[in-house]
PDB file of N, CA and C in Angstrom:
ATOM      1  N   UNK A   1     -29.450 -41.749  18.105  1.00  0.00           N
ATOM      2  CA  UNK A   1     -28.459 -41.007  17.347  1.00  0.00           C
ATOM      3  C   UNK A   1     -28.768 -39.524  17.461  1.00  0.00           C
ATOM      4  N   UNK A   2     -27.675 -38.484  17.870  1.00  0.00           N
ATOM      5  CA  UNK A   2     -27.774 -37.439  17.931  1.00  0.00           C
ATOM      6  C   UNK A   2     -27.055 -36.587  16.762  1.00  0.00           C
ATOM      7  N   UNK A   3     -28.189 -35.993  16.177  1.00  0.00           N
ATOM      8  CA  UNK A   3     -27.539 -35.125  15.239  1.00  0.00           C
ATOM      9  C   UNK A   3     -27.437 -33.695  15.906  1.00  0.00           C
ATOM     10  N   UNK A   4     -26.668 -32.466  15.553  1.00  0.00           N
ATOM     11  CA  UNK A   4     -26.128 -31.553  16.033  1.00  0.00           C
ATOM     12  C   UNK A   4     -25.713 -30.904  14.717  1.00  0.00           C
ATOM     13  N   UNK A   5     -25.816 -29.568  14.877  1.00  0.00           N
ATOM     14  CA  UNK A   5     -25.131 -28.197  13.731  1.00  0.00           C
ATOM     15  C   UNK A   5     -24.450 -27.710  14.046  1.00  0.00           C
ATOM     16  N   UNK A   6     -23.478 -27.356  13.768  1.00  0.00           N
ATOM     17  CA  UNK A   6     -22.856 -26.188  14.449  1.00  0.00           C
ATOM     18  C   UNK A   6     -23.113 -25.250  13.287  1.00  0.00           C
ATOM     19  N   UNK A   7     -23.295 -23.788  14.360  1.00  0.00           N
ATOM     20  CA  UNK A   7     -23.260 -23.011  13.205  1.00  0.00           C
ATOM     21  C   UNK A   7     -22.085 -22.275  13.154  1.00  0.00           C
ATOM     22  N   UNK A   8     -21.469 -21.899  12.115  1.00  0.00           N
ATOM     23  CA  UNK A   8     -20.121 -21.077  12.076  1.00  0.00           C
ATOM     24  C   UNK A   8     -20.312 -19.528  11.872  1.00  0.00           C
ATOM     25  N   UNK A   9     -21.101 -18.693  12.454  1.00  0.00           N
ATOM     26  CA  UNK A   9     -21.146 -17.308  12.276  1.00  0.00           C
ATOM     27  C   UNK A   9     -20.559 -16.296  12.841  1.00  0.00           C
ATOM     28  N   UNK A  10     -19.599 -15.828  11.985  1.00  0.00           N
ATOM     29  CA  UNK A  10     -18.471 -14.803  12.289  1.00  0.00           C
ATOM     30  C   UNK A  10     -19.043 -13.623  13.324  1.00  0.00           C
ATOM     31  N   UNK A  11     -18.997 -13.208  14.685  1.00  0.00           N
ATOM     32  CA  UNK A  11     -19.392 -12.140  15.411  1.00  0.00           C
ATOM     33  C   UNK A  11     -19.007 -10.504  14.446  1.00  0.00           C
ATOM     34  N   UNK A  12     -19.708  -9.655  14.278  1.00  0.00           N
ATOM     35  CA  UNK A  12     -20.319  -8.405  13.974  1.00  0.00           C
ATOM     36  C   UNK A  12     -18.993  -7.809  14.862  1.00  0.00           C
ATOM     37  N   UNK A  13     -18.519  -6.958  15.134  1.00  0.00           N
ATOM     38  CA  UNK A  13     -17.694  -6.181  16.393  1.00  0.00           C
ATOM     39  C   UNK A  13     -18.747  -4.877  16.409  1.00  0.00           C
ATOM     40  N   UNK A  14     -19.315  -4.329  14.997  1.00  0.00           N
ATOM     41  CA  UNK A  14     -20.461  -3.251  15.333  1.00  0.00           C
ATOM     42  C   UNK A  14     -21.302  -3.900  16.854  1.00  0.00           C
ATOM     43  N   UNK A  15     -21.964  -4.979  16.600  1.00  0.00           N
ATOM     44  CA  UNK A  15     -22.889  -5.446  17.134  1.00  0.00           C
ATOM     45  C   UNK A  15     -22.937  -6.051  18.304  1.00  0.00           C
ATOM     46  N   UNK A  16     -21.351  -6.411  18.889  1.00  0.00           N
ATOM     47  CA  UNK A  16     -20.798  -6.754  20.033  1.00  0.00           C
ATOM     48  C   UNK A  16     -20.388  -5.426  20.822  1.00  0.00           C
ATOM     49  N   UNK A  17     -20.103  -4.171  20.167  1.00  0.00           N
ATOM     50  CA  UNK A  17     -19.619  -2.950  20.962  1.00  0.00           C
ATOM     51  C   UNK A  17     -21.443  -2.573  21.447  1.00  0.00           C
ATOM     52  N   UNK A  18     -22.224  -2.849  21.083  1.00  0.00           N
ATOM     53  CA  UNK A  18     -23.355  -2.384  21.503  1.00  0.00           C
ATOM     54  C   UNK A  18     -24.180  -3.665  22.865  1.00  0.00           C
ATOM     55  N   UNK A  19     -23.712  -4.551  22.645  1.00  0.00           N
ATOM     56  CA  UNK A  19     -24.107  -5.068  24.055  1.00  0.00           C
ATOM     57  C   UNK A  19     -23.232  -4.686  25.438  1.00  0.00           C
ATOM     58  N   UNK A  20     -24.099  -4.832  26.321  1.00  0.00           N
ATOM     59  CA  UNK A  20     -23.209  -4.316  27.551  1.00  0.00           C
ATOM     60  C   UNK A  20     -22.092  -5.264  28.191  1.00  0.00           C
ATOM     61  N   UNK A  21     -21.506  -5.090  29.002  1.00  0.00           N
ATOM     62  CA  UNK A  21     -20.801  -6.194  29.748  1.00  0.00           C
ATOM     63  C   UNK A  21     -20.829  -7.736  30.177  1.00  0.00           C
ATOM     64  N   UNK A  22     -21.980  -7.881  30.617  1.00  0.00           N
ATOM     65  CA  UNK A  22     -22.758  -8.702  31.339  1.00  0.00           C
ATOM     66  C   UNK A  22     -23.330  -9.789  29.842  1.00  0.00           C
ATOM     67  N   UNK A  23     -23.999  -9.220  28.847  1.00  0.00           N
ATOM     68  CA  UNK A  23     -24.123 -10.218  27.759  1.00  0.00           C
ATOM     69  C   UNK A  23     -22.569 -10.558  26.927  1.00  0.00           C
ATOM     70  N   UNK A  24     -21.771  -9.578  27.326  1.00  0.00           N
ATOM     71  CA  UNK A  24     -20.934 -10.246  26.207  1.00  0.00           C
ATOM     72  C   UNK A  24     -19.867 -11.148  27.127  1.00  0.00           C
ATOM     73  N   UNK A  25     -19.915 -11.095  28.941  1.00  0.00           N
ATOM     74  CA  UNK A  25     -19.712 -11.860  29.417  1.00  0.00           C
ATOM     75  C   UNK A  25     -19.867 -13.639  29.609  1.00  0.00           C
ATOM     76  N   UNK A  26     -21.415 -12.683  29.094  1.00  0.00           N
ATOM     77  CA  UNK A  26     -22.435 -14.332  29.201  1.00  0.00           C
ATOM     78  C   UNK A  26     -22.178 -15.236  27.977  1.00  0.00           C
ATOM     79  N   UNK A  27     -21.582 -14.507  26.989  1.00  0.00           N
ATOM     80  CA  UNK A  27     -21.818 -14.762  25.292  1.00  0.00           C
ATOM     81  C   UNK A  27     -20.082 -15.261  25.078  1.00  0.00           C
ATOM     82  N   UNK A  28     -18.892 -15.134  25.932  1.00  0.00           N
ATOM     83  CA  UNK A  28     -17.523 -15.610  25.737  1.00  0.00           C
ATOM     84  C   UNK A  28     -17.790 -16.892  26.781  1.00  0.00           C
ATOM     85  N   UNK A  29     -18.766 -17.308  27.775  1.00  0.00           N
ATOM     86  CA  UNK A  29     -18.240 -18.121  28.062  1.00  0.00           C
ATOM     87  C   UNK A  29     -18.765 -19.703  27.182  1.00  0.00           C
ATOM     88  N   UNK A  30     -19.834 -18.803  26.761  1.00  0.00           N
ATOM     89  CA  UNK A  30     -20.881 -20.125  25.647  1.00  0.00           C
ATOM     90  C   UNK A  30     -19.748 -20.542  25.045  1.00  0.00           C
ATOM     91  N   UNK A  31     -19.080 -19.488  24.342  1.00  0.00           N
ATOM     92  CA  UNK A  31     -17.507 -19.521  23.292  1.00  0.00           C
ATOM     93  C   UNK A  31     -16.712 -20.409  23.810  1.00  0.00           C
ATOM     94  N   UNK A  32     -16.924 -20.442  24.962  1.00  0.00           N
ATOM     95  CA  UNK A  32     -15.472 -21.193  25.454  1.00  0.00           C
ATOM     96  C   UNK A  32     -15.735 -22.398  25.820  1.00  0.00           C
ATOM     97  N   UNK A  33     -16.947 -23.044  25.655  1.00  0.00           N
ATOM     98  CA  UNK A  33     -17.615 -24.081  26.643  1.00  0.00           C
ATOM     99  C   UNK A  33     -17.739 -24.829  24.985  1.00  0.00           C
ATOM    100  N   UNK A  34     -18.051 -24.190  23.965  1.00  0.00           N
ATOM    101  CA  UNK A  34     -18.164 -24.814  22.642  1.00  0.00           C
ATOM    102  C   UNK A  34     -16.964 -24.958  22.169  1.00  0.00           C
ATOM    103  N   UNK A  35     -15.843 -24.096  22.194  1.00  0.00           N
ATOM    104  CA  UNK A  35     -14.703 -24.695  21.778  1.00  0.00           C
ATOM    105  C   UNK A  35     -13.923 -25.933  22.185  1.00  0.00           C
ATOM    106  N   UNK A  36     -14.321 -26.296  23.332  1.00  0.00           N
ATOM    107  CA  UNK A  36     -14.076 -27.005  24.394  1.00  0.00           C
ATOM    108  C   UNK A  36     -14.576 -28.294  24.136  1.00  0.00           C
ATOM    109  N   UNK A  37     -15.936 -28.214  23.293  1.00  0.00           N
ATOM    110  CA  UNK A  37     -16.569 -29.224  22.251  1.00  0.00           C
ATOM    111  C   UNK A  37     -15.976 -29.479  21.092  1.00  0.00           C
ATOM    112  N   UNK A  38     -15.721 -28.886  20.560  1.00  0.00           N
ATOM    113  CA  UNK A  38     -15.205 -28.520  19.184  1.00  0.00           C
ATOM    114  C   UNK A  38     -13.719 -29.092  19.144  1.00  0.00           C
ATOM    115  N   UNK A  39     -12.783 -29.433  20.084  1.00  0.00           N
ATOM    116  CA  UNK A  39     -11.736 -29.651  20.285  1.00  0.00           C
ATOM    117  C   UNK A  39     -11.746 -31.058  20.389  1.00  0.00           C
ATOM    118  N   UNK A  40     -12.751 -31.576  21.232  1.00  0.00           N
ATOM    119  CA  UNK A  40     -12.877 -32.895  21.867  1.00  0.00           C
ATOM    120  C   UNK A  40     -13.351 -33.589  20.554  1.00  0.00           C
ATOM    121  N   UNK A  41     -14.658 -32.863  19.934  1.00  0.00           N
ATOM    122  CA  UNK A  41     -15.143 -33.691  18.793  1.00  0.00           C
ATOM    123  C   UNK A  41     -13.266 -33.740  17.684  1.00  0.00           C
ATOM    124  N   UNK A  42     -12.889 -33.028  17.353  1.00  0.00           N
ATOM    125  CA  UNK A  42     -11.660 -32.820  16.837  1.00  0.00           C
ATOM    126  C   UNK A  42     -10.791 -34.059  16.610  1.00  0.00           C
ATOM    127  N   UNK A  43     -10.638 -34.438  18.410  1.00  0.00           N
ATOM    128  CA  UNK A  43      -9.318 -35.351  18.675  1.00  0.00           C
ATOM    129  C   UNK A  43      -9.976 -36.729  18.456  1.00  0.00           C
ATOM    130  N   UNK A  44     -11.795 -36.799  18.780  1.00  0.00           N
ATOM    131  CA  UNK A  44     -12.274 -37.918  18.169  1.00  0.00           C
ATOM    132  C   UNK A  44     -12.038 -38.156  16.879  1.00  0.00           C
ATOM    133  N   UNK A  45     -12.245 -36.995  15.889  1.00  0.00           N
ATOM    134  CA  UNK A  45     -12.385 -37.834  15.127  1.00  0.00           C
ATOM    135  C   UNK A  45     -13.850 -37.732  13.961  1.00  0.00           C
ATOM    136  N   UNK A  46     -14.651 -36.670  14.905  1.00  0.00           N
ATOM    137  CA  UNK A  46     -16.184 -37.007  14.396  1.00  0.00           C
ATOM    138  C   UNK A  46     -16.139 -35.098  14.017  1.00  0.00           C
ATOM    139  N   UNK A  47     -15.207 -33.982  13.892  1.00  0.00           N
ATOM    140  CA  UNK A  47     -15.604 -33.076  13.821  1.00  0.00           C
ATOM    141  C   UNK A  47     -14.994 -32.771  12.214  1.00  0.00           C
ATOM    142  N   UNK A  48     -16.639 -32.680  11.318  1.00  0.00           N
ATOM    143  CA  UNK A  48     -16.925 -32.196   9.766  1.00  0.00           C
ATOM    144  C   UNK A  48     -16.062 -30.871  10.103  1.00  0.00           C
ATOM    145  N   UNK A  49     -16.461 -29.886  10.431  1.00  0.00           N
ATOM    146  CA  UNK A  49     -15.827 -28.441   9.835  1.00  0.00           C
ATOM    147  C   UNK A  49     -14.710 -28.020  11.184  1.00  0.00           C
ATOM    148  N   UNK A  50     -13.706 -28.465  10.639  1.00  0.00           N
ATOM    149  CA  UNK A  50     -12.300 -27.795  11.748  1.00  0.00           C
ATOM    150  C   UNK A  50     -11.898 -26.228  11.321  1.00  0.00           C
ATOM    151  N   UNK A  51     -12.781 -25.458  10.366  1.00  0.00           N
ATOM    152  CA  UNK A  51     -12.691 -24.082  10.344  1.00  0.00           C
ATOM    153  C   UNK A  51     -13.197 -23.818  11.523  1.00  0.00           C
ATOM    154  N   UNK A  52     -14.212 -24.465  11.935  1.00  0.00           N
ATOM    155  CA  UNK A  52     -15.026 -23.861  12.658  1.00  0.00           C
ATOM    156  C   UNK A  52     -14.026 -23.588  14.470  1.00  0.00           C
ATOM    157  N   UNK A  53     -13.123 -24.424  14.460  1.00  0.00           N
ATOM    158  CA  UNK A  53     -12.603 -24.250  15.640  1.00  0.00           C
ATOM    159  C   UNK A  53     -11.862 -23.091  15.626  1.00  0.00           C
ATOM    160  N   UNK A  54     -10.982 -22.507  14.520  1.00  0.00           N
ATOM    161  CA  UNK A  54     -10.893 -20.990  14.031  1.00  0.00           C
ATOM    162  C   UNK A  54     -11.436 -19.428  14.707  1.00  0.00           C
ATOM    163  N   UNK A  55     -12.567 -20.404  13.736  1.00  0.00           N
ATOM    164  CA  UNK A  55     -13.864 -19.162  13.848  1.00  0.00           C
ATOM    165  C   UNK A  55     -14.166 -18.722  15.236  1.00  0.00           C
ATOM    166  N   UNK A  56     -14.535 -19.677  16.025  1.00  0.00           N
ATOM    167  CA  UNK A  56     -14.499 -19.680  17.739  1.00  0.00           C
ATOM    168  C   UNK A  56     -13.591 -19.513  18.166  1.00  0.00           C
ATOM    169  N   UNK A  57     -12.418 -19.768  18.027  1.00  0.00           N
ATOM    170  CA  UNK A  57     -11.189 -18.779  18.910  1.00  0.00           C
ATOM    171  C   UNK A  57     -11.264 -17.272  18.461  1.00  0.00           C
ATOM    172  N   UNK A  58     -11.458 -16.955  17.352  1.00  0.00           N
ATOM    173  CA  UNK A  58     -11.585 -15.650  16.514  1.00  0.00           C
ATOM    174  C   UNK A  58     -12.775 -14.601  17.390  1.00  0.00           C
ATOM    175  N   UNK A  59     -13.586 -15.032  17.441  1.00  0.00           N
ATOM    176  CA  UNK A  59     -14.947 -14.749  17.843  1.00  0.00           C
ATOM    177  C   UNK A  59     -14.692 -14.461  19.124  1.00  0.00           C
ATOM    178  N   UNK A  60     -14.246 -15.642  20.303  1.00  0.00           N
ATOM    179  CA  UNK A  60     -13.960 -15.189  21.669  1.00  0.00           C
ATOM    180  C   UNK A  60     -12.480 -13.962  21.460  1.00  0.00           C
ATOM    181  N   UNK A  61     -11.653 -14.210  20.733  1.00  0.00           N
ATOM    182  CA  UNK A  61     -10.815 -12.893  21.030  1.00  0.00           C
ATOM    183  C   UNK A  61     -11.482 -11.338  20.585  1.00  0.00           C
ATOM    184  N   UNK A  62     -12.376 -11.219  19.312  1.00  0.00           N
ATOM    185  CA  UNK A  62     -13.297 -10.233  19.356  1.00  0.00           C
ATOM    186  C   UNK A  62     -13.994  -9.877  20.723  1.00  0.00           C
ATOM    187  N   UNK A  63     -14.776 -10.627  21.430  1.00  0.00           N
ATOM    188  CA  UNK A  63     -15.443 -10.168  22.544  1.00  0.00           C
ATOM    189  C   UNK A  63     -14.116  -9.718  23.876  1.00  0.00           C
ATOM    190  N   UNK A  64     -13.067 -10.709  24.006  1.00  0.00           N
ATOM    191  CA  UNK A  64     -11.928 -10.150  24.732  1.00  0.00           C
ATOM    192  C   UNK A  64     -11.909  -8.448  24.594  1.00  0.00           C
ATOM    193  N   UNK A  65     -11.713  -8.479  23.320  1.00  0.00           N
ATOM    194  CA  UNK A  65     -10.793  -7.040  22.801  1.00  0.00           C
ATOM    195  C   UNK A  65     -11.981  -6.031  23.077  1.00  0.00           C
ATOM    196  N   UNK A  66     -12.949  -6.071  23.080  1.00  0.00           N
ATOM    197  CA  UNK A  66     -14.324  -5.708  23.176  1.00  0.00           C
ATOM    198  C   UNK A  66     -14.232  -5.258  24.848  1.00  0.00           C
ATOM    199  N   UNK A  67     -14.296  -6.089  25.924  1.00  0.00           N
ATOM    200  CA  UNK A  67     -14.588  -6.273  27.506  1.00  0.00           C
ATOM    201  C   UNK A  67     -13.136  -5.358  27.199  1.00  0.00           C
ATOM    202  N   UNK A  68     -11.684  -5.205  27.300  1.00  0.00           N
ATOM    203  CA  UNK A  68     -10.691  -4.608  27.176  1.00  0.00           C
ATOM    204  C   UNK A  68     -10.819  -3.268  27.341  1.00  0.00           C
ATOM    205  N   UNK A  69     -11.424  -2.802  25.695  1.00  0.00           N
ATOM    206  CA  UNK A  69     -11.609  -1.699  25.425  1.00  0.00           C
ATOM    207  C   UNK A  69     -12.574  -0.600  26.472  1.00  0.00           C
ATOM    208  N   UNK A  70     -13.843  -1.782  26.682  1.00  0.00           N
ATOM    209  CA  UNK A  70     -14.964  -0.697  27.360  1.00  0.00           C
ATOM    210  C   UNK A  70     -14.765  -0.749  28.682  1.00  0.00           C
ATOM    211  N   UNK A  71     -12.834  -1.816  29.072  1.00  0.00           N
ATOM    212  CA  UNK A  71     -12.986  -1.196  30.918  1.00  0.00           C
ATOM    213  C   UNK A  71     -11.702  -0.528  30.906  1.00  0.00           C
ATOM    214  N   UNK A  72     -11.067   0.428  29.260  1.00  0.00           N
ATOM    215  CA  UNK A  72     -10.471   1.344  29.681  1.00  0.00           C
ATOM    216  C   UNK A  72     -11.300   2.619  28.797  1.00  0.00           C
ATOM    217  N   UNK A  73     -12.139   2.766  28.451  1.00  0.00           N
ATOM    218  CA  UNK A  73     -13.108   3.309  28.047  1.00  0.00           C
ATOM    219  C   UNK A  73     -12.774   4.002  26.642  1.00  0.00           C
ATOM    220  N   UNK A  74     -12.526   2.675  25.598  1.00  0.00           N
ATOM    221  CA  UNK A  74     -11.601   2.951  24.264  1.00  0.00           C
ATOM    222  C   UNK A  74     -12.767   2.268  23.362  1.00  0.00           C
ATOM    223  N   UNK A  75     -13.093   3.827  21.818  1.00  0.00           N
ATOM    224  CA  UNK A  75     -14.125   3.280  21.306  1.00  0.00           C
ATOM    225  C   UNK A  75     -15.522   2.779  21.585  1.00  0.00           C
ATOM    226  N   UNK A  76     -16.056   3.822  22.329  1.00  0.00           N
ATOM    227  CA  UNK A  76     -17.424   3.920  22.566  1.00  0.00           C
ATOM    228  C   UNK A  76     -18.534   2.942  21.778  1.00  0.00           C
ATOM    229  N   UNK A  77     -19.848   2.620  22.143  1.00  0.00           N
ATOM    230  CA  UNK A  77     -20.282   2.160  21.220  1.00  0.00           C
ATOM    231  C   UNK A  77     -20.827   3.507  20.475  1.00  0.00           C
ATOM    232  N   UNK A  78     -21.829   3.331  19.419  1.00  0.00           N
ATOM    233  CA  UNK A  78     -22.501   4.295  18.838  1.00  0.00           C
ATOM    234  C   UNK A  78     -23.487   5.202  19.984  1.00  0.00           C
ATOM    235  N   UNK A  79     -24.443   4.039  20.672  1.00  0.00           N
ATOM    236  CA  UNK A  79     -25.203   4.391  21.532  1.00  0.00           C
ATOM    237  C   UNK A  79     -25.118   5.394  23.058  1.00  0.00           C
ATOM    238  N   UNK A  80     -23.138   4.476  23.378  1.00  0.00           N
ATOM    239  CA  UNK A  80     -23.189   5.011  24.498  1.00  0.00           C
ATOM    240  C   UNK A  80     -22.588   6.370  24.280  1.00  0.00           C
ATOM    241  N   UNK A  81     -22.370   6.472  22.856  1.00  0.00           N
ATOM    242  CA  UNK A  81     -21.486   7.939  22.558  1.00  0.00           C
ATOM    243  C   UNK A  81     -22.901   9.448  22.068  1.00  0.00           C
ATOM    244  N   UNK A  82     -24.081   8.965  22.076  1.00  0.00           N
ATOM    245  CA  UNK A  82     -25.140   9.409  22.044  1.00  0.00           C
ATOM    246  C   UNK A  82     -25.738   9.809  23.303  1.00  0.00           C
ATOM    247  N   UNK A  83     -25.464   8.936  24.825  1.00  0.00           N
ATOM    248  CA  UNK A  83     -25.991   9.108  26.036  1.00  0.00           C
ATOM    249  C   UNK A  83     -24.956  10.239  26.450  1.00  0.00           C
ATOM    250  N   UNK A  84     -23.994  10.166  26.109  1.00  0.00           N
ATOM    251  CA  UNK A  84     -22.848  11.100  26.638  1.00  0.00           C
ATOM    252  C   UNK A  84     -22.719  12.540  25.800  1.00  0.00           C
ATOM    253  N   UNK A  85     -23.272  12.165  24.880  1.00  0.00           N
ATOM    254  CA  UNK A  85     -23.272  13.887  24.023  1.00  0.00           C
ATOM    255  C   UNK A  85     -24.903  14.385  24.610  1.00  0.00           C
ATOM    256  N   UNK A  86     -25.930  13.755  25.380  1.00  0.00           N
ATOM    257  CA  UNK A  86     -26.872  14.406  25.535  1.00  0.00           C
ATOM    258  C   UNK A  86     -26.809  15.169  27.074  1.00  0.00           C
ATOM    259  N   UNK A  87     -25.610  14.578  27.752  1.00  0.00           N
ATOM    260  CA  UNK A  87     -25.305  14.803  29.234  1.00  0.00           C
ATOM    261  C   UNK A  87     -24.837  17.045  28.952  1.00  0.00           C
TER     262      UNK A  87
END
């Protein structure tokens, strides 16, 4: 018998504008590979928290809007607006 958690934790957008491309690449497709779980457990039958399928569409459109923004260069993070005022 396999037990399993899901955890339901709402993504930060502070904390997502500060990773680079490449992690928040790496970090929508986890999103999408779990919703993908989350759907299946669903139509079984066996999925306790159907907020949670919500939360994960929510979460991957945050990181969307996120990859969007920083490849038309809208809303800096904190950091990268610090590398650019020292130029």
């Amino acid at each position: 018998m396999i037990i399993r958690v899901v955890v339901d934790m709402v993504l930060n957008p502070k904390e997502l504008k500060d990773k680079d491309t490449k992690e928040l690449l790496e970090q929508l497709k986890e999103l999408q590979s779990q919703l993908l779980r989350l759907k299946a457990e669903s139509r079984l039958g066996t999925l306790k928290n159907t907020a949670s399928i919500r939360n994960t569409r929510k979460d991957i459109a945050r990181i969307m809007t996120i990859l969007a923004e920083k490849k038309r260069g809208i809303n800096k993070s904190p950091s990268e607006e610090k590398a650019e005022a020292k130029k």
